[in-house]
C-alpha atoms as a PDB file:
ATOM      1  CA  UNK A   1       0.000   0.000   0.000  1.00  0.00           C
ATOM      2  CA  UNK A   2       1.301   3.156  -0.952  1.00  0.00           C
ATOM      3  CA  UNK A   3       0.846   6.867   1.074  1.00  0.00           C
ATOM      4  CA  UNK A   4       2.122   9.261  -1.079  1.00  0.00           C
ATOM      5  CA  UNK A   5      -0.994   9.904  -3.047  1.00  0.00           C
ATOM      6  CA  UNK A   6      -2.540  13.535  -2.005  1.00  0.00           C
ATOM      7  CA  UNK A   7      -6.128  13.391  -4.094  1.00  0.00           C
ATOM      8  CA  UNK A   8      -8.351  10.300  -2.420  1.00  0.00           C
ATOM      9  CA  UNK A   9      -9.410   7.853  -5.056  1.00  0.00           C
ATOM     10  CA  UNK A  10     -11.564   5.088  -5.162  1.00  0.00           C
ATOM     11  CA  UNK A  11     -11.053   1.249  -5.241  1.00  0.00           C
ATOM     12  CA  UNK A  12     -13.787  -0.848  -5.538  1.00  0.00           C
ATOM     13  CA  UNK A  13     -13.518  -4.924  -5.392  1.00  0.00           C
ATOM     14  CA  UNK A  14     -15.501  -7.577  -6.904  1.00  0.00           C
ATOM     15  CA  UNK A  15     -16.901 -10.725  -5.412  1.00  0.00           C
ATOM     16  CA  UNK A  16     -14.277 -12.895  -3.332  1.00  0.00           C
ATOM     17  CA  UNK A  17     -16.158 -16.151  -2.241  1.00  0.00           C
ATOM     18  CA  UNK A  18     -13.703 -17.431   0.198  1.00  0.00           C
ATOM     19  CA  UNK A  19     -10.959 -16.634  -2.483  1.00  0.00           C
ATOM     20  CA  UNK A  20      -8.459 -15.559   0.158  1.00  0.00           C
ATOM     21  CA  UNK A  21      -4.895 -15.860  -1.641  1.00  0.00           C
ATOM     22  CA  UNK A  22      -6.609 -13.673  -4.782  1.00  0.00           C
ATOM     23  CA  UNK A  23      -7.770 -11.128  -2.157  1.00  0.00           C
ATOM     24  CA  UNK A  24      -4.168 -10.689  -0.073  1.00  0.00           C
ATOM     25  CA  UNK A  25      -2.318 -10.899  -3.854  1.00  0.00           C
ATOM     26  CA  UNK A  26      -5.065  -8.297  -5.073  1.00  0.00           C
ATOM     27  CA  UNK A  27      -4.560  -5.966  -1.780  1.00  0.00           C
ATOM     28  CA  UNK A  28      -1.222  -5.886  -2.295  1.00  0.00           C
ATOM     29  CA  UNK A  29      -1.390  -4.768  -5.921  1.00  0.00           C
ATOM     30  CA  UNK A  30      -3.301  -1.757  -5.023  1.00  0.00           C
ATOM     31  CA  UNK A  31      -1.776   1.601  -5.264  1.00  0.00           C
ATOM     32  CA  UNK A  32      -3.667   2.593  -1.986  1.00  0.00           C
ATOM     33  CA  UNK A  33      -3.371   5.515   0.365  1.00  0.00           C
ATOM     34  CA  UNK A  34      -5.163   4.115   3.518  1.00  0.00           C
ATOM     35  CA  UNK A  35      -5.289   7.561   5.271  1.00  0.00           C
ATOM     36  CA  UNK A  36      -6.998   9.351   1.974  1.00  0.00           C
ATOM     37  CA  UNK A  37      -8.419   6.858  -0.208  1.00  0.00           C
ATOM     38  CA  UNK A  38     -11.472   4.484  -0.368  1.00  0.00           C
ATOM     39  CA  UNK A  39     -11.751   1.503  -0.288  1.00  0.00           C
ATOM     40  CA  UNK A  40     -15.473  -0.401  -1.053  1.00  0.00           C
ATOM     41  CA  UNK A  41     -16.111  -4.178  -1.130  1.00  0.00           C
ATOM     42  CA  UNK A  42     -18.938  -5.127  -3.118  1.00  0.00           C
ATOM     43  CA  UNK A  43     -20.232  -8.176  -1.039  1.00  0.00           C
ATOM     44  CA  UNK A  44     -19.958 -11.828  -1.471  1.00  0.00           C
ATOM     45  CA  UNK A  45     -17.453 -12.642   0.672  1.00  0.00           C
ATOM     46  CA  UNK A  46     -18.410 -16.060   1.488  1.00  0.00           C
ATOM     47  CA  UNK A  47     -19.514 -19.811   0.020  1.00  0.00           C
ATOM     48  CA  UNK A  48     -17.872 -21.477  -3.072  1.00  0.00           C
ATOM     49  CA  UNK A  49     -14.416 -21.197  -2.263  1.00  0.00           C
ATOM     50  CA  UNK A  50     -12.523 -22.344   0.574  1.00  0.00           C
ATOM     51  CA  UNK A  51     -11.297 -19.688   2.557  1.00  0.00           C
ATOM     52  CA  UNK A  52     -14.509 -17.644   3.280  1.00  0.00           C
ATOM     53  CA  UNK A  53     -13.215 -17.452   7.516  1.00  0.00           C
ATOM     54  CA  UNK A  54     -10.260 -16.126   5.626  1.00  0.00           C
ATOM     55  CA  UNK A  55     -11.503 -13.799   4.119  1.00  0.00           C
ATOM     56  CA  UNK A  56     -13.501 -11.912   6.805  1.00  0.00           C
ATOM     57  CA  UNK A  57     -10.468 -12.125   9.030  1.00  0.00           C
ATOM     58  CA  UNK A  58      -8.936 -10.645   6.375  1.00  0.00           C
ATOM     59  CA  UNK A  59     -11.399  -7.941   6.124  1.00  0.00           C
ATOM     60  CA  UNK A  60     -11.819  -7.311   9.627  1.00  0.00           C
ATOM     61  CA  UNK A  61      -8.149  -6.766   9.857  1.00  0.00           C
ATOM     62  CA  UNK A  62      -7.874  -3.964   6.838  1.00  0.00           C
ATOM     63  CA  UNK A  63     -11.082  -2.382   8.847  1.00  0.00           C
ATOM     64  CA  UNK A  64      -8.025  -1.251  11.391  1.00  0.00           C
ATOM     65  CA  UNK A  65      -6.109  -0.088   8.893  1.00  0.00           C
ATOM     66  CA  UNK A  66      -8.033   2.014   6.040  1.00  0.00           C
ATOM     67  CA  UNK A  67      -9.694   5.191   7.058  1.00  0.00           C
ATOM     68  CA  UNK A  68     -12.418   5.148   4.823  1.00  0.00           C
ATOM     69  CA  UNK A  69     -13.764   1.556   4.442  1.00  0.00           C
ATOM     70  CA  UNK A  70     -16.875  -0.046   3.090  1.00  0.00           C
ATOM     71  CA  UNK A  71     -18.372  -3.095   2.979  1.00  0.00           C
ATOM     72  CA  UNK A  72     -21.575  -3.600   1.174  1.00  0.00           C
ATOM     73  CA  UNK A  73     -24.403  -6.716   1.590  1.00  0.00           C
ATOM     74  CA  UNK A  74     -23.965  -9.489  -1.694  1.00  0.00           C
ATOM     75  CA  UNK A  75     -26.531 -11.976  -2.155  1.00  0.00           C
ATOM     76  CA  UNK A  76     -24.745 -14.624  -0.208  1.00  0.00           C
ATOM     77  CA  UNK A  77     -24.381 -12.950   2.911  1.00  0.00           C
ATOM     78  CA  UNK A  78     -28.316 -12.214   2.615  1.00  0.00           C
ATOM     79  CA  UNK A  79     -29.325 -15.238   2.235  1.00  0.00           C
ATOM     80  CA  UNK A  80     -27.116 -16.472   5.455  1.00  0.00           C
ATOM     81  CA  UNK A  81     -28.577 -13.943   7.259  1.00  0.00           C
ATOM     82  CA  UNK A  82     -32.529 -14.841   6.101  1.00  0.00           C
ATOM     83  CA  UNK A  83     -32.344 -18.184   6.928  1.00  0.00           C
ATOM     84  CA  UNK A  84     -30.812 -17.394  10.426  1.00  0.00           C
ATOM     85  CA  UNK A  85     -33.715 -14.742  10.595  1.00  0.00           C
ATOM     86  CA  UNK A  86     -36.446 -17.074   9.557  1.00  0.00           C
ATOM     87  CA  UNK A  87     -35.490 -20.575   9.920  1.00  0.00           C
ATOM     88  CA  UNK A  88     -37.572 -21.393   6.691  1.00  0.00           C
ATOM     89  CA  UNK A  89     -36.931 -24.432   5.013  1.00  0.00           C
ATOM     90  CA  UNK A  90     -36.973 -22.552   1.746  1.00  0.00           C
ATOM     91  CA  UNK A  91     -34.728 -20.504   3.163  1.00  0.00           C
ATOM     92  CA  UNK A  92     -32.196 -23.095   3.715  1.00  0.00           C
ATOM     93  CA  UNK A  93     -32.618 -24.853   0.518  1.00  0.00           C
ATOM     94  CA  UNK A  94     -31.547 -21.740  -0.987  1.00  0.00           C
ATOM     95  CA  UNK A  95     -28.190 -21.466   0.853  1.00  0.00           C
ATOM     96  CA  UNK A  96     -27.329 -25.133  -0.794  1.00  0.00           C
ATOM     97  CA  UNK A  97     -26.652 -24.368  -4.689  1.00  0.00           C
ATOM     98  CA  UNK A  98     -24.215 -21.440  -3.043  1.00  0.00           C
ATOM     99  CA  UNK A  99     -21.428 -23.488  -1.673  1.00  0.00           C
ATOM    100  CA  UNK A 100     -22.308 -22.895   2.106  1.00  0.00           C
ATOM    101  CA  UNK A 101     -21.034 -25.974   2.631  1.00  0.00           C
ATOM    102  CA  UNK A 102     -17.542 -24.620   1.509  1.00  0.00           C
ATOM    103  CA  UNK A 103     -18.265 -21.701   4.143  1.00  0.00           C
ATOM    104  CA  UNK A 104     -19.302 -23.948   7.404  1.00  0.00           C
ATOM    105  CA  UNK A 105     -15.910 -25.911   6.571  1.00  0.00           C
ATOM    106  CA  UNK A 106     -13.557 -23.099   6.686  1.00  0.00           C
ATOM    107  CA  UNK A 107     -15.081 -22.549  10.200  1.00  0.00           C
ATOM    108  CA  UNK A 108     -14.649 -26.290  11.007  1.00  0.00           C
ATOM    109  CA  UNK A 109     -18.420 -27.117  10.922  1.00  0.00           C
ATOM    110  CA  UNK A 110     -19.898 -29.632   9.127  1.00  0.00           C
ATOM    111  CA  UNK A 111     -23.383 -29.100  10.653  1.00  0.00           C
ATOM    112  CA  UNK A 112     -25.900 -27.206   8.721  1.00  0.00           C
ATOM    113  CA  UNK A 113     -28.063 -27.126  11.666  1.00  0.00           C
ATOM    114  CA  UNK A 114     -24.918 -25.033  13.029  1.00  0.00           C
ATOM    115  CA  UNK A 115     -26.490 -22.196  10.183  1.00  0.00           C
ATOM    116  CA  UNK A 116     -29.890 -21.525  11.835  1.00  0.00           C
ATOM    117  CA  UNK A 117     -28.278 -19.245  14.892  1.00  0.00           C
ATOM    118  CA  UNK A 118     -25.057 -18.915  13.155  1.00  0.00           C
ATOM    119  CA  UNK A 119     -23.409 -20.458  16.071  1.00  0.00           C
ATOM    120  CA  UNK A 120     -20.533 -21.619  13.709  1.00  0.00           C
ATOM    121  CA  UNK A 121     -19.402 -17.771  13.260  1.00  0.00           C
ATOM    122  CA  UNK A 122     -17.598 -15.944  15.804  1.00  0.00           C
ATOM    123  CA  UNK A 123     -19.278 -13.235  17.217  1.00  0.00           C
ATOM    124  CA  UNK A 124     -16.670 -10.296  15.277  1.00  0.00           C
ATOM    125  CA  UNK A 125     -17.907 -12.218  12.562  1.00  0.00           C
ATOM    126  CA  UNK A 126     -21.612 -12.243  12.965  1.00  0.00           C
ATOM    127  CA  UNK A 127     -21.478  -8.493  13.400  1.00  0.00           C
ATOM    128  CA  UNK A 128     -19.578  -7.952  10.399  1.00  0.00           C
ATOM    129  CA  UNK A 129     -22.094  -9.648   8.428  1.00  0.00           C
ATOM    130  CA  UNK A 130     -25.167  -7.697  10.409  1.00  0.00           C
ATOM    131  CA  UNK A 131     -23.556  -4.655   9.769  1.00  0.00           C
ATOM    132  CA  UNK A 132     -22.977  -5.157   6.016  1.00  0.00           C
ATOM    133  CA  UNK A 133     -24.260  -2.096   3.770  1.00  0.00           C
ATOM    134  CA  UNK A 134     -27.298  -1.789   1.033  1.00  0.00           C
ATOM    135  CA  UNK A 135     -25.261   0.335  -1.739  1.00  0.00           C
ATOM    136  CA  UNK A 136     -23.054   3.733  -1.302  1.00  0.00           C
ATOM    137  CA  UNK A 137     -23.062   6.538  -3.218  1.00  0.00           C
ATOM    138  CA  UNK A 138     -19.678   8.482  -3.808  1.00  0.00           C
ATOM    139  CA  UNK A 139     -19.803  11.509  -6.044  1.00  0.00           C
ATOM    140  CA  UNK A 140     -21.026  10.179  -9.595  1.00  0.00           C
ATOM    141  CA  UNK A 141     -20.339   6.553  -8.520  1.00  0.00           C
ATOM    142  CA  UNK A 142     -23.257   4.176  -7.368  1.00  0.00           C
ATOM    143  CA  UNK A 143     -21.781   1.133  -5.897  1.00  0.00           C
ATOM    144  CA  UNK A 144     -23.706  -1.784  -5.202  1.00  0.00           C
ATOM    145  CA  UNK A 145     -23.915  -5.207  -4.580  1.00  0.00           C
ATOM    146  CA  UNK A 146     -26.018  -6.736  -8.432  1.00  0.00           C
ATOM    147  CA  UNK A 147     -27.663  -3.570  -9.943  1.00  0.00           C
ATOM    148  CA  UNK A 148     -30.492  -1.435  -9.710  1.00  0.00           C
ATOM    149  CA  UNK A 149     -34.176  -2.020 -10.630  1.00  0.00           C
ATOM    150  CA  UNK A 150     -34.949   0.439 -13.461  1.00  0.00           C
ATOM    151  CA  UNK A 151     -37.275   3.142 -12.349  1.00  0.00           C
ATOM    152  CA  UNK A 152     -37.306   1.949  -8.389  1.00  0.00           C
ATOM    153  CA  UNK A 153     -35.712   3.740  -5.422  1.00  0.00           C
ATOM    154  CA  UNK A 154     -33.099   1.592  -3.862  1.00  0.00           C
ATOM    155  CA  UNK A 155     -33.700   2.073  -0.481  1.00  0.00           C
ATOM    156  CA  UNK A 156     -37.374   1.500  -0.893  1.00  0.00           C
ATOM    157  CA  UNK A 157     -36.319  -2.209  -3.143  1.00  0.00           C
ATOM    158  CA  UNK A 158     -36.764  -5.316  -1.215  1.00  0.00           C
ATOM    159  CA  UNK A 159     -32.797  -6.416  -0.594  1.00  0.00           C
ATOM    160  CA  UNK A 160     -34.060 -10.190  -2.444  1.00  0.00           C
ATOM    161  CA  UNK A 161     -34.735  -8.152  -5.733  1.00  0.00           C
ATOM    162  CA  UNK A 162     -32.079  -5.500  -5.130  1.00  0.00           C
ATOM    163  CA  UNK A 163     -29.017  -8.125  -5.095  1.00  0.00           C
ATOM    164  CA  UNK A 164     -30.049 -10.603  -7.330  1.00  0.00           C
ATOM    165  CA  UNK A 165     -31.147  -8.463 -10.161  1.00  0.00           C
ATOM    166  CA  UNK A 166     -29.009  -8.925 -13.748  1.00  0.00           C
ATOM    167  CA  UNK A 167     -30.740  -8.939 -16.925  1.00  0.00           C
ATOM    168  CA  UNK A 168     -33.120  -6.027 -15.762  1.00  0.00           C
ATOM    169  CA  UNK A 169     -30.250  -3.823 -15.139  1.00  0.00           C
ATOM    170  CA  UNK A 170     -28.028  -4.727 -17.359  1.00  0.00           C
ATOM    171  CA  UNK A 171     -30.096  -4.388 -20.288  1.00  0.00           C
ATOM    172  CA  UNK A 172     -31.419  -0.838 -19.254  1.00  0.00           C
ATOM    173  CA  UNK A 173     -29.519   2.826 -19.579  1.00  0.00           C
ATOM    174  CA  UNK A 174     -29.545   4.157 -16.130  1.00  0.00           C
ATOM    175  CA  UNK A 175     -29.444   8.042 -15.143  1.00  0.00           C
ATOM    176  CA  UNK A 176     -27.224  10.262 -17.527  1.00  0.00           C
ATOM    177  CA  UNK A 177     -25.161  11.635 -13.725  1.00  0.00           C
ATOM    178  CA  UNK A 178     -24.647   8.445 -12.739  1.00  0.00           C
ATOM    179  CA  UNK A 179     -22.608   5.071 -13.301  1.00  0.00           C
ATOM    180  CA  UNK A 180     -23.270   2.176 -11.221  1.00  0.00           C
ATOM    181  CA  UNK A 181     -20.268   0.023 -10.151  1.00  0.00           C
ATOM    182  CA  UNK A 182     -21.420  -3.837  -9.107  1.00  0.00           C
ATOM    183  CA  UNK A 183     -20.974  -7.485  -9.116  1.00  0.00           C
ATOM    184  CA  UNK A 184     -22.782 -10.321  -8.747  1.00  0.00           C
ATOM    185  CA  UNK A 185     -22.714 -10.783 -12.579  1.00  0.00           C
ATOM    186  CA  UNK A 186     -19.392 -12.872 -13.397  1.00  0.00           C
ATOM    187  CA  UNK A 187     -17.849 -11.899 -16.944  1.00  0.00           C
ATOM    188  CA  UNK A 188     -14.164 -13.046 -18.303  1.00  0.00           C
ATOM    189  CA  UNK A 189     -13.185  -9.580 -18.450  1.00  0.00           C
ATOM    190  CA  UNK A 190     -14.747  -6.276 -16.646  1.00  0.00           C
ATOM    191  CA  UNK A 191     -17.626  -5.148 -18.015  1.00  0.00           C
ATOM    192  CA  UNK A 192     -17.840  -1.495 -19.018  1.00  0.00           C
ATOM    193  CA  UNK A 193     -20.445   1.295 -20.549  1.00  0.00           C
ATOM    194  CA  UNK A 194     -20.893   4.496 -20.038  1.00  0.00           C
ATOM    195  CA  UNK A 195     -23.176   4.357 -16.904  1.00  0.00           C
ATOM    196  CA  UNK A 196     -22.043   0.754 -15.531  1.00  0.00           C
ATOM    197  CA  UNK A 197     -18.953  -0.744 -14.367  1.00  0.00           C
ATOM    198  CA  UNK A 198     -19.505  -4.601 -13.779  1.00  0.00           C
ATOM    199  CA  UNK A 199     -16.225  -6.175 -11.807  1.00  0.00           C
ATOM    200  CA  UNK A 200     -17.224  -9.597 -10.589  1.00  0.00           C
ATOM    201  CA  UNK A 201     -15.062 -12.015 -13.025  1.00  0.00           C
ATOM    202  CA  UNK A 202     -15.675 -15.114 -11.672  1.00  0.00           C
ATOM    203  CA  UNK A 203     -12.566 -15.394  -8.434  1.00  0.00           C
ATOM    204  CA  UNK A 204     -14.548 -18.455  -7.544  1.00  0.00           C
ATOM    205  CA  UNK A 205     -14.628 -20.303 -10.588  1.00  0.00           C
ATOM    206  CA  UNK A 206     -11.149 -19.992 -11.662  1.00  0.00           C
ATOM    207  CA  UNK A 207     -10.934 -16.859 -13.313  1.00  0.00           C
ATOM    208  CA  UNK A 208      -9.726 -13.407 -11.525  1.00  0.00           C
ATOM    209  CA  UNK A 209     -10.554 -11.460  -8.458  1.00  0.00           C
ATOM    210  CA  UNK A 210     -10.939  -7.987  -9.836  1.00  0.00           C
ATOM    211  CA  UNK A 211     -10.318  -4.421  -8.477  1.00  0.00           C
ATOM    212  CA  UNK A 212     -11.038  -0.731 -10.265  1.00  0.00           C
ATOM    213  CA  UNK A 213      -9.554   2.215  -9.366  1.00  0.00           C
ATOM    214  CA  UNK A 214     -12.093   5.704  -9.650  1.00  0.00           C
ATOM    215  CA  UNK A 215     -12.279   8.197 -11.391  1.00  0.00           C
ATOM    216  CA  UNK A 216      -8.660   6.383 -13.842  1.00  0.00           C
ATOM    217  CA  UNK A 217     -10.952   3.311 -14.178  1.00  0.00           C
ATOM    218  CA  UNK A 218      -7.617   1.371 -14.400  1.00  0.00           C
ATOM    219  CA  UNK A 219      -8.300  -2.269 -13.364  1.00  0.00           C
ATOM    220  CA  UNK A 220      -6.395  -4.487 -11.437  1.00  0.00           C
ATOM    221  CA  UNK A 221      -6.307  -8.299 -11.101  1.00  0.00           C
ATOM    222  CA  UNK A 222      -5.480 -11.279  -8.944  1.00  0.00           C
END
C-alpha cells in the first residue's frame, strides 16, 4: 500500500467467495493511500471457495487499517442472514446451490443445523455480516452489490430483488449523472459502458478477483 498519493481515489472490489490468496495478492497490488483513499467491497465474501473465515479475518483486519472503508451486503451474505432470521426451510434450501457448505468448513463445521443461529461464526464475525451495507453513493459513482431495478428507489427495493437483479439492469440505460459500479454478474473480463462498471469475473470459478480504481478506471487483477 502506498501513502504518497494527495487526491483520495476510489477502489472498488468484486466478489471474493472465500478466495483468500486472490484477495491478499489483489490488496497488495493496489496503489492505496489508507489515510486518503477508499476503499469499497462489493459483497460476497463467502460460500464457493474455501477460505470464506479467511476472508472476513482478512477484512476485519484492513477495517483497522483504512480510514475510509466499506463493505456492502452481496446476495450470499443475505441469504445467510434470512435463513438465520427465519429458519424457513426454503430458506435453507436456498443457501445449498451457493457453496455454504464450503463456508461452514472453513469454520470447522460440518453441521448445517450449526447455520440456523449462526453459532458456527464468531461473534466479530456475525457483526460484520449484520452490519454489512445496502449500496453507497460516492460523487457520480453508485456502488452496489447486483444492480439497480430500473425506475425503483433503492432504499425502498426489497434487498431479495435489489441483489439478485441482472438482466433487468443490465439491459437498461440508467441516469445520464450516474454510473453504477457492481458485481454479482461474473464476466471473463470487466464489463464497461458508459453508466455501468460490472467487476465480478468469476474469483470463484477460476478466473480473476478484480479491483477498479475511480475516477482512472484502471483495473487491477489477482
Amino acid at each position: 500500500m502506498q501513502q504518497s498519493h494527495q487526491q483520495p481515489r476510489i477502489f472498488a472490489v468484486g466478489d471474493i467467495h472465500g478466495c483468500y490468496g486472490n484477495l491478499t495478492t489483489l490488496m497488495g497490488r493496489l496503489p492505496l493511500d489508507p489515510a486518503a483513499d477508499f476503499l469499497i467491497f462489493l459483497g460476497d465474501y463467502i460460500n464457493r471457495g474455501p477460505a470464506s473465515r479467511q476472508v472476513i479475518e482478512f477484512l476485519l483486519e484492513l477495517k483497522q487499517k483504512v480510514r475510509n472503508i466499506i463493505f456492502l451486503l452481496g446476495n450470499h451474505e443475505h441469504s445467510l442472514l434470512e435463513y438465520a432470521r427465519s429458519g424457513h426451510p426454503d430458506d435453507l434450501r436456498a443457501l445449498r446451490p451457493l457453496g455454504i457448505e464450503a463456508t461452514l468448513e472453513s469454520y470447522g463445521s460440518s453441521s448445517m443445523r450449526s447455520i440456523r443461529n449462526l453459532d458456527f461464526l464468531p461473534d466479530e464475525h456475525r457483526i460484520f455480516l449484520g452490519q454489512l451495507g445496502r449500496c453507497c453513493r460516492l460523487g457520480k459513482y453508485l456502488f452496489i452489490h447486483a444492480g439497480t431495478i430500473p425506475g425503483e428507489d433503492v432504499q425502498a427495493c426489497s434487498l431479495d430483488r435489489l441483489l439478485t437483479v441482472r438482466d433487468t439492469f443490465l439491459s437498461c440505460t440508467g441516469p445520464a449523472d450516474e454510473i453504477v459500479v457492481f458485481g454479482h454478474t461474473p464476466f471473463e473480463t470487466p464489463f464497461v459502458t458508459c453508466d455501468k462498471i460490472g467487476i465480478d469475473t468469476g474469483a470463484a470459478y477460476g478466473n480473476l478477483l478484480t479491483a477498479v480504481e475511480l475516477p482512472r478506471l484502471r483495473f487491477y487483477h489477482a
